[in-house]
C-alpha atoms as a PDB file:
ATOM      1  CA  UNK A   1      30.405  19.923  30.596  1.00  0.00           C
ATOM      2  CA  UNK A   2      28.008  17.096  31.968  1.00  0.00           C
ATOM      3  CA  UNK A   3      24.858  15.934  29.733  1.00  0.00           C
ATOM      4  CA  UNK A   4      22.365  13.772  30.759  1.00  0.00           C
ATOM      5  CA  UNK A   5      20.659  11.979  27.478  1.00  0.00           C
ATOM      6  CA  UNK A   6      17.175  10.193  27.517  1.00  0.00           C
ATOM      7  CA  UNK A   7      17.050   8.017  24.544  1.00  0.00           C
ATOM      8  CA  UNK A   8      14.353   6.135  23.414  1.00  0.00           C
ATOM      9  CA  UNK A   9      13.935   2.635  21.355  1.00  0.00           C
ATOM     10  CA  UNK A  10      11.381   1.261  18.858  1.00  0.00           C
ATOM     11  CA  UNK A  11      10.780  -1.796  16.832  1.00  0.00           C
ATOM     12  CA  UNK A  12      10.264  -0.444  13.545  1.00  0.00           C
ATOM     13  CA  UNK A  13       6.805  -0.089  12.346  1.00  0.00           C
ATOM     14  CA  UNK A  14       6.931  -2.229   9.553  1.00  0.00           C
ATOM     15  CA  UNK A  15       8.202  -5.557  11.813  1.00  0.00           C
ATOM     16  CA  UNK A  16       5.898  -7.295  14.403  1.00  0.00           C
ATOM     17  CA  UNK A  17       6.104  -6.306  17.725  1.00  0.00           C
ATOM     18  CA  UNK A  18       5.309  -9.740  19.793  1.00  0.00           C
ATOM     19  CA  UNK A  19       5.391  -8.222  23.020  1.00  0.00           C
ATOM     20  CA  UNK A  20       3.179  -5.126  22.318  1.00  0.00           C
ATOM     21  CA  UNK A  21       0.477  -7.188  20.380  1.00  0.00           C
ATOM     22  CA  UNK A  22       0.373  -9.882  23.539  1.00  0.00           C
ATOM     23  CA  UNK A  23      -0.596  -6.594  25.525  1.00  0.00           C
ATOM     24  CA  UNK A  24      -2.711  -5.219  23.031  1.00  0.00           C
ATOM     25  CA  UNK A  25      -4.765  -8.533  23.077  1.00  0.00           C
ATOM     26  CA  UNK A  26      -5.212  -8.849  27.092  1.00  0.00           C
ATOM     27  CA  UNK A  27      -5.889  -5.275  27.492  1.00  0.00           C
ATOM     28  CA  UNK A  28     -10.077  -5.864  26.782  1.00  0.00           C
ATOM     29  CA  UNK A  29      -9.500  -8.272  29.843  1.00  0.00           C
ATOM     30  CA  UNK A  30      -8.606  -5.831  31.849  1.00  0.00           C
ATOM     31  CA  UNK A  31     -11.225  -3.234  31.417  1.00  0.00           C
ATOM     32  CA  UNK A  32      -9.780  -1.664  28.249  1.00  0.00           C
ATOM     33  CA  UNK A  33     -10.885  -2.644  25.265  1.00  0.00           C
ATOM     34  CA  UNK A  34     -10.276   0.908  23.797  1.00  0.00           C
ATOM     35  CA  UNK A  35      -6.513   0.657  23.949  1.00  0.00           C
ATOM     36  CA  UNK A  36      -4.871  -0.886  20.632  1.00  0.00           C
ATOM     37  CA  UNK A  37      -1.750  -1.167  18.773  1.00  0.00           C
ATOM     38  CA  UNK A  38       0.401  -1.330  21.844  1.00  0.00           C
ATOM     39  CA  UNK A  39       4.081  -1.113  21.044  1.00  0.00           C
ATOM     40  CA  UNK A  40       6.678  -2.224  23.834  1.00  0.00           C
ATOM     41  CA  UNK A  41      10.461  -0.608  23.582  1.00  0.00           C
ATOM     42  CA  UNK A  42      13.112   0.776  25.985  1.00  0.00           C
ATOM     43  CA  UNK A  43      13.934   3.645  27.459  1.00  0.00           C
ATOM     44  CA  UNK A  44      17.480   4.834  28.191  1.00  0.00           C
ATOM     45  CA  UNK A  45      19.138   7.525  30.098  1.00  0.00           C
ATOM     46  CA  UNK A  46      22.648   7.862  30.285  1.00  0.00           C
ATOM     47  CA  UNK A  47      25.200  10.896  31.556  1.00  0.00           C
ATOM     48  CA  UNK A  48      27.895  11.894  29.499  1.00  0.00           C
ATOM     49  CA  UNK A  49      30.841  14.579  29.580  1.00  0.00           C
ATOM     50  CA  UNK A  50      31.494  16.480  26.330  1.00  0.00           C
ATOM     51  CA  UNK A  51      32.768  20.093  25.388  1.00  0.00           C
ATOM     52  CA  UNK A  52      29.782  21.066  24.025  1.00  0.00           C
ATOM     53  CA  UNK A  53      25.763  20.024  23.406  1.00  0.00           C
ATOM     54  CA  UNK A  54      26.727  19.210  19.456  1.00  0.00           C
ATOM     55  CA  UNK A  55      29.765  16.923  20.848  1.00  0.00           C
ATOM     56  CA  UNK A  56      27.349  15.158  23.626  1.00  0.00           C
ATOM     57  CA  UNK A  57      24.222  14.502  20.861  1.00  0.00           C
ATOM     58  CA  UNK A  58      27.277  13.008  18.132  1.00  0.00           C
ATOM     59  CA  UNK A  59      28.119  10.725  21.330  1.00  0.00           C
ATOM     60  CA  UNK A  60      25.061   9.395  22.179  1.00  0.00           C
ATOM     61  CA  UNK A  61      23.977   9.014  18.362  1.00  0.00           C
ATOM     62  CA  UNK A  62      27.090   6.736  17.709  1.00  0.00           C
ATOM     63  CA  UNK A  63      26.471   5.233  21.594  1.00  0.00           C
ATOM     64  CA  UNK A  64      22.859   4.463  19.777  1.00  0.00           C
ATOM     65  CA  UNK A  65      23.892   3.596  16.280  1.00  0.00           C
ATOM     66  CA  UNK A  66      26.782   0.777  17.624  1.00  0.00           C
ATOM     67  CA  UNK A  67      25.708  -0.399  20.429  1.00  0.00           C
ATOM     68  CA  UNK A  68      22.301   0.404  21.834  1.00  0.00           C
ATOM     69  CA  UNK A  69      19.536   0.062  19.014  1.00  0.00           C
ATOM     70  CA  UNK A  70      19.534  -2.704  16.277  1.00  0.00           C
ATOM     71  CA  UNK A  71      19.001  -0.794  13.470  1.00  0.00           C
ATOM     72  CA  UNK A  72      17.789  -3.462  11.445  1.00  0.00           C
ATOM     73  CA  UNK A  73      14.514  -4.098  13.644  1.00  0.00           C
ATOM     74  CA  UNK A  74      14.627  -0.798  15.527  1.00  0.00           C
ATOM     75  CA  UNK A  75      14.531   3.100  15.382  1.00  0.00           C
ATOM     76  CA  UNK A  76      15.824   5.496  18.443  1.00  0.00           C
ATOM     77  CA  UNK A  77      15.339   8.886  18.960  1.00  0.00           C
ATOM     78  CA  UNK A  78      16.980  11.011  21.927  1.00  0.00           C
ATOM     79  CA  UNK A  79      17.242  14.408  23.665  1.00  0.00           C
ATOM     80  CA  UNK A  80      20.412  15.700  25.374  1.00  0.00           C
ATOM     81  CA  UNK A  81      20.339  18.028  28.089  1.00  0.00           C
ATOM     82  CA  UNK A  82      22.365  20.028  30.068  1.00  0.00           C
ATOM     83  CA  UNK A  83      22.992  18.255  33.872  1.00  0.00           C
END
């Protein structure tokens, strides 16, 4: 079966976030001062072939776990759908 996976990744909350607080600083100099605590990640989406939607989501967890998040500074989450 074919999966398509959308997989997203953090910084963790407790680390600083240079990128997101650079935004969150410029964004009253645009117009919108209302917008704080910006945090900047990434966003993945992969395809994948597995027998099975339990077989795809232990893929792309591992995929995530070795490869595509630092765990140390970063969290991921994902969904795994049928393509």
């Amino acid at each position: 079966m074919k999966f398509r996976a959308e997989i997203d990744i953090m910084p963790l909350e407790a680390l600083l976030d240079p990128q997101g607080k650079a935004v969150s600083n410029n964004m009253k100099n645009i117009g919108l001062a209302e917008i704080s605590n910006v945090r900047i990640g990434k966003h993945i989406t992969l395809a994948l072939e597995a027998a099975d939607k339990a077989t795809a989501e232990a893929k792309v967890k591992e995929a995530c776990e070795k490869l595509l998040a630092n765990q140390i500074m970063e969290y991921f989450s994902f969904k795994v759908e049928e393509a």
